[in-house]
C-alpha atoms as a PDB file:
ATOM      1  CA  UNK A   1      15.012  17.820 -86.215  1.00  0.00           C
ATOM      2  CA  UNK A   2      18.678  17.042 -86.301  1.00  0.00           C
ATOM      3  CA  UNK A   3      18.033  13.828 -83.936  1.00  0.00           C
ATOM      4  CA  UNK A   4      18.096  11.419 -86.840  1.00  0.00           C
ATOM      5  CA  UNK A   5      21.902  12.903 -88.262  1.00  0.00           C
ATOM      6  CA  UNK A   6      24.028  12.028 -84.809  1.00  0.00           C
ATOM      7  CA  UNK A   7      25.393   8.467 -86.658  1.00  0.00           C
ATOM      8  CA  UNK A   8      24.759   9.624 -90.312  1.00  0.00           C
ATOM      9  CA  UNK A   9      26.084  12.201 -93.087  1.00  0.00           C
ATOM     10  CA  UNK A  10      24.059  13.933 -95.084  1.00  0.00           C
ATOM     11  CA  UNK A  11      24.726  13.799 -99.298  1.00  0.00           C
ATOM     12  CA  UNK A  12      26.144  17.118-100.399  1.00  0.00           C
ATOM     13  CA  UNK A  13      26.886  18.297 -96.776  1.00  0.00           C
ATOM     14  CA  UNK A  14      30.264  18.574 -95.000  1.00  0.00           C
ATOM     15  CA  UNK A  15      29.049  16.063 -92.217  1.00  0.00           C
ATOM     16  CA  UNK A  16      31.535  13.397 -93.735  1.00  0.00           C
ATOM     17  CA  UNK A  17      34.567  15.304 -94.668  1.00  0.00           C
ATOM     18  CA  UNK A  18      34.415  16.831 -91.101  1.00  0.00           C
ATOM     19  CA  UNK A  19      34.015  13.407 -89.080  1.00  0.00           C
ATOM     20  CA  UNK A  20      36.761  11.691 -91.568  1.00  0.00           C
ATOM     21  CA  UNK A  21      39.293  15.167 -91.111  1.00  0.00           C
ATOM     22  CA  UNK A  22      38.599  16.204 -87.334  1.00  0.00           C
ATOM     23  CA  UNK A  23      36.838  12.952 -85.690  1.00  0.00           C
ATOM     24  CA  UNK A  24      34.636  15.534 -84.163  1.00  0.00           C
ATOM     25  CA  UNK A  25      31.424  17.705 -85.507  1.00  0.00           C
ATOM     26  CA  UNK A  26      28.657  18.838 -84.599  1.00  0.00           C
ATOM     27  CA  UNK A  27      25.182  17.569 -86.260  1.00  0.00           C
ATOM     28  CA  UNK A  28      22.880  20.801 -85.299  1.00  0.00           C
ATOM     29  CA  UNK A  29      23.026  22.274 -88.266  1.00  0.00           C
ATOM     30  CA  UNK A  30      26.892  21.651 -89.538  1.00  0.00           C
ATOM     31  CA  UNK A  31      28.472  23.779 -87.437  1.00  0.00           C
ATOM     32  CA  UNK A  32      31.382  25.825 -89.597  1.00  0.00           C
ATOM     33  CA  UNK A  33      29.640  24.137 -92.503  1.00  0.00           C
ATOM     34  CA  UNK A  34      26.640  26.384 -91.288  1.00  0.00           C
ATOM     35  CA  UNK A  35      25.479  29.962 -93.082  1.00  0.00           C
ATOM     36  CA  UNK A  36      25.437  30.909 -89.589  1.00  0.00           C
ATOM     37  CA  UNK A  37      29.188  31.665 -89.594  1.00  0.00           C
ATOM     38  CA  UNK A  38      28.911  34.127 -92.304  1.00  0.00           C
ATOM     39  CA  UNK A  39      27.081  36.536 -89.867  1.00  0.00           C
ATOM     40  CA  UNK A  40      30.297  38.018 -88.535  1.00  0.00           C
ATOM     41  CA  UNK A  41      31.467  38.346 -92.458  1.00  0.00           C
ATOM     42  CA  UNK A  42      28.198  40.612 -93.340  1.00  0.00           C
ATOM     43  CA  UNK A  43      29.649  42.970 -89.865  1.00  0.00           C
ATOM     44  CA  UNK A  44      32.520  42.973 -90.757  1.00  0.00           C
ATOM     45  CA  UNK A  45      31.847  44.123 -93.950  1.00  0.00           C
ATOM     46  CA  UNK A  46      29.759  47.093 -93.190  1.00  0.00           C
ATOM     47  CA  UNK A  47      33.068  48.943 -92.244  1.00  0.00           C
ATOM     48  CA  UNK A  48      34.447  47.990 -94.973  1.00  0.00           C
ATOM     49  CA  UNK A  49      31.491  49.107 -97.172  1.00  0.00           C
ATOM     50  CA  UNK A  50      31.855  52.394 -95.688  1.00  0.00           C
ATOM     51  CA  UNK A  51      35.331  53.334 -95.852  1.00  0.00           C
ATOM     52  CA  UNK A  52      35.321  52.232 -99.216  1.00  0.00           C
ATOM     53  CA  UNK A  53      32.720  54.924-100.315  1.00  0.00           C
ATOM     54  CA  UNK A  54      33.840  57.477 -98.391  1.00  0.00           C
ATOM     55  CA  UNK A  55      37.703  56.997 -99.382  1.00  0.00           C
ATOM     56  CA  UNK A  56      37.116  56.259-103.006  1.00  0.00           C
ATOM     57  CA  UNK A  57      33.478  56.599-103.897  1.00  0.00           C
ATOM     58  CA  UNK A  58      33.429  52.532-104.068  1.00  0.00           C
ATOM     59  CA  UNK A  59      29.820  51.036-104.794  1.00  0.00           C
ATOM     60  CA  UNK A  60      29.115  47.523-104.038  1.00  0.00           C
ATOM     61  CA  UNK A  61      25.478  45.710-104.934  1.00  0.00           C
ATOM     62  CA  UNK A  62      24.009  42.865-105.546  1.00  0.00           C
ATOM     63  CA  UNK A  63      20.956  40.873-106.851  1.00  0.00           C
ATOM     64  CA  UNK A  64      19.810  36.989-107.915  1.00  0.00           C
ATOM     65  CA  UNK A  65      20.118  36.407-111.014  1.00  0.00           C
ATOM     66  CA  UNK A  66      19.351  32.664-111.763  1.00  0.00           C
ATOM     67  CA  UNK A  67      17.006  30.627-109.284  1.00  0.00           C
ATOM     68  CA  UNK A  68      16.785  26.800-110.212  1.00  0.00           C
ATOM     69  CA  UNK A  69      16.089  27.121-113.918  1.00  0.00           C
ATOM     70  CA  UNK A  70      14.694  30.146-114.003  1.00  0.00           C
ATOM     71  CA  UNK A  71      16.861  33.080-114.944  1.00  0.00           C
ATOM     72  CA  UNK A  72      16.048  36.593-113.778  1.00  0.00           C
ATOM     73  CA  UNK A  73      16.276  39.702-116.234  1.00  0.00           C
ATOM     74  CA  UNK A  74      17.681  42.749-114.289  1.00  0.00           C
ATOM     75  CA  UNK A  75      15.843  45.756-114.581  1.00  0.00           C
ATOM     76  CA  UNK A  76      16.326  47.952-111.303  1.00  0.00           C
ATOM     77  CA  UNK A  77      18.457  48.319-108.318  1.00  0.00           C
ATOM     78  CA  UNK A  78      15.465  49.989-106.868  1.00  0.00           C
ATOM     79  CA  UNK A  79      14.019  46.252-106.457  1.00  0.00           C
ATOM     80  CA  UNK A  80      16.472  44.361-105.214  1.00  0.00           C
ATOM     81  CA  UNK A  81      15.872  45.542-101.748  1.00  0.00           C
ATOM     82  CA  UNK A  82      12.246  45.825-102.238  1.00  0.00           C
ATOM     83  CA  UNK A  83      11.395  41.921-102.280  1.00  0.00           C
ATOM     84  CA  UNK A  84      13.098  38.671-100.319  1.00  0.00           C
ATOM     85  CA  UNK A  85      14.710  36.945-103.361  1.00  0.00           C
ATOM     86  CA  UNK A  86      17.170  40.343-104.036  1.00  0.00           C
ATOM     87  CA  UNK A  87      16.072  40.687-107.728  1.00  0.00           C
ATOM     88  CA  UNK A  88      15.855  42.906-109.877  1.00  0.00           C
ATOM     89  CA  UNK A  89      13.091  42.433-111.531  1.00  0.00           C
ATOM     90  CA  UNK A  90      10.195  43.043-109.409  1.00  0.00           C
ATOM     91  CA  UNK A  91       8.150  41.557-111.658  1.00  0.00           C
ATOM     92  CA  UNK A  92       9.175  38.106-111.527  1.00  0.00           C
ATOM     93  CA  UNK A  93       9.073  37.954-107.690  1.00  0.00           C
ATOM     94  CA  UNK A  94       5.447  36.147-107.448  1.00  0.00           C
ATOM     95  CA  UNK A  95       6.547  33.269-110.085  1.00  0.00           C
ATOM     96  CA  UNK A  96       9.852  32.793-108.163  1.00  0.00           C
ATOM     97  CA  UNK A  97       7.271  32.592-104.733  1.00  0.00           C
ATOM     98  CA  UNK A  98       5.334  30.068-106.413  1.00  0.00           C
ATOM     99  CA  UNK A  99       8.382  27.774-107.627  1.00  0.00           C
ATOM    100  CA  UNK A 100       9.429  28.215-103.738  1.00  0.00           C
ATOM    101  CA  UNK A 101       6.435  26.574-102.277  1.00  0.00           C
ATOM    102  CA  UNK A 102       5.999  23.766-105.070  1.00  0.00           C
ATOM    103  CA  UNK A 103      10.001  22.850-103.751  1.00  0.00           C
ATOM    104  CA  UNK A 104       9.120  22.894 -99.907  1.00  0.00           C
ATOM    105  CA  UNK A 105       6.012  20.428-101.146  1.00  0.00           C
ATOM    106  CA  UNK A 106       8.278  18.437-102.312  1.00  0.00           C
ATOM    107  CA  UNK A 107      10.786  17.926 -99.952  1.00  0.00           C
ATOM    108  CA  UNK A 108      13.398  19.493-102.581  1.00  0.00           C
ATOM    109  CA  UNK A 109      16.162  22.164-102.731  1.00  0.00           C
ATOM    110  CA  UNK A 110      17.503  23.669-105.885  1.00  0.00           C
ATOM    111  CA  UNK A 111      20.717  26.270-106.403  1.00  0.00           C
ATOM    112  CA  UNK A 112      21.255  29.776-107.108  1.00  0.00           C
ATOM    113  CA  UNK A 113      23.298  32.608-109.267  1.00  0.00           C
ATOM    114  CA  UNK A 114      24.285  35.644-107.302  1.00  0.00           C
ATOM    115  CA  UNK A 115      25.286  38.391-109.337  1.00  0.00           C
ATOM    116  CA  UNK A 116      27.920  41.160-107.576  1.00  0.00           C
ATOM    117  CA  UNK A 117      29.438  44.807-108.918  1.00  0.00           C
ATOM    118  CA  UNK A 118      31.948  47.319-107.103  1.00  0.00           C
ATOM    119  CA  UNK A 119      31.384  50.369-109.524  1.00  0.00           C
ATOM    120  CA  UNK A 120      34.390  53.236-109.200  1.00  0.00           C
ATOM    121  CA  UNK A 121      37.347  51.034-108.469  1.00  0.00           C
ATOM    122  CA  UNK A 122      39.962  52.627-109.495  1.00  0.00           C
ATOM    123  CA  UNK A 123      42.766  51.380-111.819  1.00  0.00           C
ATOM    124  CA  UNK A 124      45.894  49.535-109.943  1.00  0.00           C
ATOM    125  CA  UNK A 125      44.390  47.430-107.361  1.00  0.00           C
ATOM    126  CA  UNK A 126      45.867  43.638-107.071  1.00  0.00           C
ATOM    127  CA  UNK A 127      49.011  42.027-108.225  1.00  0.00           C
ATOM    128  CA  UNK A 128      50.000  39.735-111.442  1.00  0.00           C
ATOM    129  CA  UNK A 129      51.131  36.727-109.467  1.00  0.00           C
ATOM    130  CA  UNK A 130      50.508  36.140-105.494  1.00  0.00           C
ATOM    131  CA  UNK A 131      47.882  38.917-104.729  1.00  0.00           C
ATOM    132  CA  UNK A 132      45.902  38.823-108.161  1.00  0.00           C
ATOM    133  CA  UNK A 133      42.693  40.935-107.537  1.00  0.00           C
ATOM    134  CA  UNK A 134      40.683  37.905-109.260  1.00  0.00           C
ATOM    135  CA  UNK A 135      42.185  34.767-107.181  1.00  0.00           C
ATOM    136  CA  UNK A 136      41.746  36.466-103.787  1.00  0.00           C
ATOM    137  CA  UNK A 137      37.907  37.478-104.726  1.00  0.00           C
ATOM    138  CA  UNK A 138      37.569  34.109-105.903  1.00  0.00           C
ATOM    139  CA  UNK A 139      39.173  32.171-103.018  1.00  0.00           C
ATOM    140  CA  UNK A 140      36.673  34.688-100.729  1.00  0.00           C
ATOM    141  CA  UNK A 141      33.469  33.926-102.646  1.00  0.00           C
ATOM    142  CA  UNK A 142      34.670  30.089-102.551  1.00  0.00           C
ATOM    143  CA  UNK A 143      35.247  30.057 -98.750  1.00  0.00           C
ATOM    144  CA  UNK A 144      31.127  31.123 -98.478  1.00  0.00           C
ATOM    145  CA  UNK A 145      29.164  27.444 -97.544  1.00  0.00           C
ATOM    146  CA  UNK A 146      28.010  26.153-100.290  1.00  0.00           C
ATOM    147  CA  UNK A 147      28.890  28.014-102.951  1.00  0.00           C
ATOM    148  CA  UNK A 148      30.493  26.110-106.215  1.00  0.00           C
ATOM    149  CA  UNK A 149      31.400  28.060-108.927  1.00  0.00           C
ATOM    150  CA  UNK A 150      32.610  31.365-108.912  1.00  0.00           C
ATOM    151  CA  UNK A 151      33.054  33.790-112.531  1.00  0.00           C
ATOM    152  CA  UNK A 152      35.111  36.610-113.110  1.00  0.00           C
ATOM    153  CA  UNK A 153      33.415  38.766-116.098  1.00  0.00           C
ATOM    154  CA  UNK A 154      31.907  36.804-118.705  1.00  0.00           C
ATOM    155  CA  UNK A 155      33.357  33.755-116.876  1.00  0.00           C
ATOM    156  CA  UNK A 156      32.795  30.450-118.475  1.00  0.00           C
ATOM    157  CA  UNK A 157      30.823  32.579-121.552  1.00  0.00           C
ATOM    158  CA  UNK A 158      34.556  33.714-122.434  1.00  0.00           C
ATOM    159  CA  UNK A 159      35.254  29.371-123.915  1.00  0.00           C
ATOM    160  CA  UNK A 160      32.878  30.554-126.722  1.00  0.00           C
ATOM    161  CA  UNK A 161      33.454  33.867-127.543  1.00  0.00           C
ATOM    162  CA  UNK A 162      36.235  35.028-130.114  1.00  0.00           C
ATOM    163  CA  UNK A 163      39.331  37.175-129.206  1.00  0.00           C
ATOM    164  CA  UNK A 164      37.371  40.183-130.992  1.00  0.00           C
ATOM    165  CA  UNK A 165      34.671  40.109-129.031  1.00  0.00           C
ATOM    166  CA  UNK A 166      36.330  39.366-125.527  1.00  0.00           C
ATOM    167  CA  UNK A 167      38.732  41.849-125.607  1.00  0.00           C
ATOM    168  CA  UNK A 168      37.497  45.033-124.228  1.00  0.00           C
ATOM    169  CA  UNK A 169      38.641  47.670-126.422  1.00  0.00           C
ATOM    170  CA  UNK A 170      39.866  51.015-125.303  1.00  0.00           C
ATOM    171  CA  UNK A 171      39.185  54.557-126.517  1.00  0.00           C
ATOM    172  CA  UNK A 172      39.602  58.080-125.005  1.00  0.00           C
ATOM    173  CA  UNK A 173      36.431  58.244-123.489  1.00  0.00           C
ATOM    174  CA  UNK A 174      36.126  54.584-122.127  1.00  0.00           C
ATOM    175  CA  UNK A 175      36.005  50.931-122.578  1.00  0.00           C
ATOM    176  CA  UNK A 176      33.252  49.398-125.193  1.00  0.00           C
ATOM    177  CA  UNK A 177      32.193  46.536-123.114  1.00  0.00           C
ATOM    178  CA  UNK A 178      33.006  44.662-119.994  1.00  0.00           C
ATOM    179  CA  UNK A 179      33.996  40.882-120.511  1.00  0.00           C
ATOM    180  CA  UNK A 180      37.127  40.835-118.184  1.00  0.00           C
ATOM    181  CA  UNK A 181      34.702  42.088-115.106  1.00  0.00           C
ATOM    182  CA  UNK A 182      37.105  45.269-114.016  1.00  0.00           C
ATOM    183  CA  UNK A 183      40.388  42.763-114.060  1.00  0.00           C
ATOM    184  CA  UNK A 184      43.226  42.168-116.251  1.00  0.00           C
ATOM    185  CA  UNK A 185      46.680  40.457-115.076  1.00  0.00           C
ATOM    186  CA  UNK A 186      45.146  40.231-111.700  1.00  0.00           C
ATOM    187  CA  UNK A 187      45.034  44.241-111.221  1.00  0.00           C
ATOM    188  CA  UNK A 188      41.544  46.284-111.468  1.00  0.00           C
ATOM    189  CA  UNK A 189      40.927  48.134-114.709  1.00  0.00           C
ATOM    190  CA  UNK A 190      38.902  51.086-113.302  1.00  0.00           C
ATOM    191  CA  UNK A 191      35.895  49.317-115.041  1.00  0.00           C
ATOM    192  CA  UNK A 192      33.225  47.911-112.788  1.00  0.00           C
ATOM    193  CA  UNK A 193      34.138  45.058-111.012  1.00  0.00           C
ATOM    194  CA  UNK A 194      31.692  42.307-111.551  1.00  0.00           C
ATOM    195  CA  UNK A 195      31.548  38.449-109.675  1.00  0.00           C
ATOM    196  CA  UNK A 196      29.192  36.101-110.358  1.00  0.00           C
ATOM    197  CA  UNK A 197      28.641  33.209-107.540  1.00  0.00           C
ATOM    198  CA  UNK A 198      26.979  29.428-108.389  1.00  0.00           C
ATOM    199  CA  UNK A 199      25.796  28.105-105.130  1.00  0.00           C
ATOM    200  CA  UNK A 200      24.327  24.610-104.455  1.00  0.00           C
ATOM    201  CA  UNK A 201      21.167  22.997-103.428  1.00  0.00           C
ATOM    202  CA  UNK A 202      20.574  22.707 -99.948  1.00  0.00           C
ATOM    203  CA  UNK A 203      21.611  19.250 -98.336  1.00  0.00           C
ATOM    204  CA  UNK A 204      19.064  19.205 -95.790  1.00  0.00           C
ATOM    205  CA  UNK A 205      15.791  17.851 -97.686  1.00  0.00           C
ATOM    206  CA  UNK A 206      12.963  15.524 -97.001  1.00  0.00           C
ATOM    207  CA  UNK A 207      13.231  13.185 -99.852  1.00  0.00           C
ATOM    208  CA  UNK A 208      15.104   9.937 -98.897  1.00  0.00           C
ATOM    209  CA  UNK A 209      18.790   9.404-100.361  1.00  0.00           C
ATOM    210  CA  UNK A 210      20.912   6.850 -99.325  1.00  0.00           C
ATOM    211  CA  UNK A 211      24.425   7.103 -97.417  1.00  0.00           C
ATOM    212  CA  UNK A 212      26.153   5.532 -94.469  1.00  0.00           C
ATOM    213  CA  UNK A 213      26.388   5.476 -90.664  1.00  0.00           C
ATOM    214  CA  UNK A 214      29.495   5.956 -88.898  1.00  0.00           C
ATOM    215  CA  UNK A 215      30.026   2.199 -88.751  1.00  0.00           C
ATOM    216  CA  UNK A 216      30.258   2.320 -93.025  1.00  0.00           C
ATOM    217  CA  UNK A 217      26.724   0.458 -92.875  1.00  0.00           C
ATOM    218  CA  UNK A 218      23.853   1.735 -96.030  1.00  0.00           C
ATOM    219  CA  UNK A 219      21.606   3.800 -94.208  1.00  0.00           C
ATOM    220  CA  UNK A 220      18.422   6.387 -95.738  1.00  0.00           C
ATOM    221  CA  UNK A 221      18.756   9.856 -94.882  1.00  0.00           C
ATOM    222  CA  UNK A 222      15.713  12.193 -94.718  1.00  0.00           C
ATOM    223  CA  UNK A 223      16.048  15.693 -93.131  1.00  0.00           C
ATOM    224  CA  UNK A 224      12.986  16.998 -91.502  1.00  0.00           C
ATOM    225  CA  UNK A 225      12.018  20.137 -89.660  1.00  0.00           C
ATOM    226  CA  UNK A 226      12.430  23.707 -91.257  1.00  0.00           C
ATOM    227  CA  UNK A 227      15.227  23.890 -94.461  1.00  0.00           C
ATOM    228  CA  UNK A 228      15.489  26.474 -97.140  1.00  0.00           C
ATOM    229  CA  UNK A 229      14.208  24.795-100.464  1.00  0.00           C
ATOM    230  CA  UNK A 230      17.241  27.240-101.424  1.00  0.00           C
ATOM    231  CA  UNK A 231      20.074  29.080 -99.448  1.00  0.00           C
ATOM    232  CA  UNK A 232      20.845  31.358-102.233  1.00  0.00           C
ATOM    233  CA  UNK A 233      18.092  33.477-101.854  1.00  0.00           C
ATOM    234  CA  UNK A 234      19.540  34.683 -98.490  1.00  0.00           C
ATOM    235  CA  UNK A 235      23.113  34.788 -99.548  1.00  0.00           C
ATOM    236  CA  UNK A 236      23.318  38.344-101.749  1.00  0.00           C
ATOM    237  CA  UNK A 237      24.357  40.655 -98.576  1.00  0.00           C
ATOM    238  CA  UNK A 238      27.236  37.812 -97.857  1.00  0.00           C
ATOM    239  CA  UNK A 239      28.534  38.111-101.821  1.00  0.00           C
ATOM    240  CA  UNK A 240      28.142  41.644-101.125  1.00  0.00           C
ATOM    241  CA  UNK A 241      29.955  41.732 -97.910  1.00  0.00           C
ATOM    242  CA  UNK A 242      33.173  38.963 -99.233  1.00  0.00           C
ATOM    243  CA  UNK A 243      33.724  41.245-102.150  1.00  0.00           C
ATOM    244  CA  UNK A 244      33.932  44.526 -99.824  1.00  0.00           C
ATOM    245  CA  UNK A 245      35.968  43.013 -97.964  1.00  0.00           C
ATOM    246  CA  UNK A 246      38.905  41.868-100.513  1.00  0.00           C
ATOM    247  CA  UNK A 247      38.545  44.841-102.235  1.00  0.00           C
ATOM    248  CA  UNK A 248      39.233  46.842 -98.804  1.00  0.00           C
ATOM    249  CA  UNK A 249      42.627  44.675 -98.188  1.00  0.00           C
ATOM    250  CA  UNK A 250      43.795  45.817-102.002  1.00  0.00           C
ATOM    251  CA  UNK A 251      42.823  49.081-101.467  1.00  0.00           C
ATOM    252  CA  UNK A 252      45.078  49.539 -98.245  1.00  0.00           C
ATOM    253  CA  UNK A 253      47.579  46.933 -99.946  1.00  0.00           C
ATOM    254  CA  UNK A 254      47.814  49.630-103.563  1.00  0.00           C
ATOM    255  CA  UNK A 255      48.403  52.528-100.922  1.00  0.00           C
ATOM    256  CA  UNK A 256      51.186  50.862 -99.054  1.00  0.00           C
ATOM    257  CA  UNK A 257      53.092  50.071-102.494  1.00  0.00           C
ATOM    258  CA  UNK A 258      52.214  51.929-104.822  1.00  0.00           C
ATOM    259  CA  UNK A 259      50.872  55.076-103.864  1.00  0.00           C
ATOM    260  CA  UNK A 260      53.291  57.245-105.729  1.00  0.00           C
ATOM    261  CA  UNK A 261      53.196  55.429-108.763  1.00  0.00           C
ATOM    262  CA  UNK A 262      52.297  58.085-111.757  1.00  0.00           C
ATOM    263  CA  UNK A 263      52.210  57.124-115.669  1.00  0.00           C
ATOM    264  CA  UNK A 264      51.343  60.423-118.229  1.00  0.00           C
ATOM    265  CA  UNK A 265      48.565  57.771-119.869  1.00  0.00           C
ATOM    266  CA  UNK A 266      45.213  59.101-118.487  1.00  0.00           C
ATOM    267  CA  UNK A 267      43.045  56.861-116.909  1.00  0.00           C
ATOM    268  CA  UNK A 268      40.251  56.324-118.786  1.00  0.00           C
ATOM    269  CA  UNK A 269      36.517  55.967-117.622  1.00  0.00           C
ATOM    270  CA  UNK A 270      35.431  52.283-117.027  1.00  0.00           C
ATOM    271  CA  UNK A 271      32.734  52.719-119.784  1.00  0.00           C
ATOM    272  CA  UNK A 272      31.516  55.500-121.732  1.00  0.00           C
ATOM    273  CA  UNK A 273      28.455  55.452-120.167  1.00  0.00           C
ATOM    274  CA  UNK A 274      31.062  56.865-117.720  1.00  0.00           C
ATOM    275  CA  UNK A 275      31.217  60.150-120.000  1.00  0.00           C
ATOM    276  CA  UNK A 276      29.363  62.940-118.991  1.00  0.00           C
ATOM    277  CA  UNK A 277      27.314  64.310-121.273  1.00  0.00           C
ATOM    278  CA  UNK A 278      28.901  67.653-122.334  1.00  0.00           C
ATOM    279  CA  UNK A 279      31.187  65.340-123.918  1.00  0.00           C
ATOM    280  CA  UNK A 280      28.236  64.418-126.418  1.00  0.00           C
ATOM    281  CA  UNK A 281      29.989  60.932-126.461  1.00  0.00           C
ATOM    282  CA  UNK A 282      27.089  58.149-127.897  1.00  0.00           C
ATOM    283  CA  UNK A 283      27.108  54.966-125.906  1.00  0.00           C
ATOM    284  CA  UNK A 284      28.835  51.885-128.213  1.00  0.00           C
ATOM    285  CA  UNK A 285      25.870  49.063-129.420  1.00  0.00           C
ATOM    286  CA  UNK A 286      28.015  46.722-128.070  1.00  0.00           C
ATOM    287  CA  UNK A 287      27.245  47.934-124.278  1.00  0.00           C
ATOM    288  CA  UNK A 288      25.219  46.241-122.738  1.00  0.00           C
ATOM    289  CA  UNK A 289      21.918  47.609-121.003  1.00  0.00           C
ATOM    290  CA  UNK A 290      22.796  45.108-117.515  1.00  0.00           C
ATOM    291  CA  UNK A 291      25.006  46.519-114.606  1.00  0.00           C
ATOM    292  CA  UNK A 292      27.507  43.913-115.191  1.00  0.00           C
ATOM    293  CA  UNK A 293      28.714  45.292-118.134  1.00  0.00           C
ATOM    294  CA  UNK A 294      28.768  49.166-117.219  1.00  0.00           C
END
C-alpha cells in the first residue's frame, strides 16, 4: 500500500526532508523515519532496566495519559499492563476502544501524551552545563519518530504557576511536591524523575491532503492499507526504554566523577510519602495523589 508514495511525500512525514537532505529514501514505510527502528532501543534498554534496579533500586514505568482529547485519570500501575492503550485507568479503556474505531472509519489519526517516572534516583546524577540530566532525557525522548514536545515536571504548567507554588520546598523528612520532575540545575534531586512526551498524529491516513511530486507538481496524497489511527498507543515501552537508558549513562557517568563526593547535609527522601511510618510523618495537602508527583 506504499505503491502510490514512490514520486510523492506525505504531509507531516519525513519523506521530504529525507529526499531534499540525502536524495535517497525509502517509501515502505519511512525507513529511519519508521517506529520500526526503535525496536533495538526497547533491547537495549532491558539491560539497562536491570542494572539499574539491581545497582540502585531504580524503577522506571509508564502509562498514556492523554489520547486525542481525551485525558486519562491515573489510578493504578496494576492496569497499565493489563490493557493495549498502557493506562491507568482500566476503566476508561472501552471509551478509548470506541474513539479508536470511529478514527480508522474515518481515515484519521490523532496524537498522544505519554507519561514516564524513574522512582529512587538518587541525588547527583547529571551536570549544570554540557551533561544536564534534563537536556540529554529530552534530546532522547526527541530523537523517538514522531514525538513533538517533550516536559520536564510540570513542564509548560510551570508559565502559570507562581514562584511559591513551583518551588518544591524542602523539610527533614522530604520534599512537599514535585514540579521540577526529580531535576534542578541539570542534576537529579533524589525525587522521582518524571517526563512527559507529546507525540503526533500519524502521517499515513486515508483522507486526501494535498502536496507535491518529486517534479514540484500539486499532487493528492491518500495512504491506504493498514495505519495506526495513533502511534502513541504503542510507544510507552520506547519512553520507558529512552529514559532507562540516559539515566544508565549518568549513573556510570556520577560514578566515574564523583563517586567520592560526601557533603554532612543528609539526603533527604524525594517525598514524604517517602517516610516510613514509624516516623508518624502526615503526608503535605499539597501532594498530589498521581505518580508524577511522588
Amino acid at each position: 500500500d506504499y505503491g502510490n508514495l514512490i514520486d510523492t511525500f506525505r504531509p507531516g512525514h519525513a519523506d521530504y526532508t529525507y529526499w531534499q537532505k540525502y536524495g535517497i529514501r525509502d517509501h515502505r514505510g519511512g525507513g529511519r523515519a519508521s517506529a520500526r527502528e526503535t525496536a533495538v532501543r526497547v533491547a537495549a534498554a532491558a539491560i539497562a532496566r536491570k542494572w539499574l534496579s539491581e545497582k540502585y533500586g531504580v524503577v522506571i514505568r509508564g502509562y498514556l495519559s492523554q489520547l486525542g482529547p481525551h485525558e486519562l485519570p491515573f489510578k493504578t500501575w496494576d492496569s497499565v499492563s493489563q490493557n493495549p492503550f498502557f493506562s491507568g485507568d482500566p476503566d476508561i479503556v472501552p471509551k478509548l476502544e470506541s474513539f479508536m474505531d470511529e478514527l480508522r472509519k474515518a481515515g484519521d489519526s490523532v496524537g498522544a501524551k505519554i507519561t514516564t517516572i524513574a522512582e529512587h534516583v538518587p541525588v547527583g546524577w547529571g551536570a549544570p552545563i554540557y551533561a544536564k540530566l534534563d537536556s540529554d532525557l529530552a534530546a532522547a525522548m526527541m530523537s523517538i519518530n514522531a514525538v513533538k514536545a517533550v516536559e520536564i515536571g510540570s513542564g509548560f504548567a510551570s508559565v502559570t504557576q507562581r514562584g511559591s507554588e513551583h518551588g518544591d520546598e524542602l523539610t527533614p523528612e522530604g520534599f512537599l511536591s514535585n514540579n521540577a520532575g526529580g531535576i534542578l540545575g541539570g542534576i537529579s534531586t533524589g525525587q522521582n524523575i518524571v517526563v512527559t512526551i507529546g507525540i503526533k498524529p500519524t502521517s499515513s491516513i486515508r483522507i486526501p491532503r494535498k502536496s507535491i511530486d518529486k517534479q514540484g507538481s500539486p499532487v493528492t496524497v491518500e495512504t491506504n492499507g493498514r495505519h495506526d489511527p495513533c502511534v502513541g498507543i504503542r510507544a510507552t515501552p520506547i519512553a520507558e526504554a529512552m529514559l532507562a537508558l540516559v539515566l544508565m549513562d549518568h549513573a556510570l557517568l556520577h560514578r566515574a566523577q564523583n563517586a567520592d563526593v560526601t557533603t554532612k547535609t543528609p539526603k533527604i527522601p524525594g517525598s514524604i510519602k517517602q517516610t516510613t511510618s514509624r516516623d508518624k510523618v502526615k503526608p503535605a495537602s499539597k501532594i498530589n495523589s498521581d505518580p508524577a508527583e511522588a
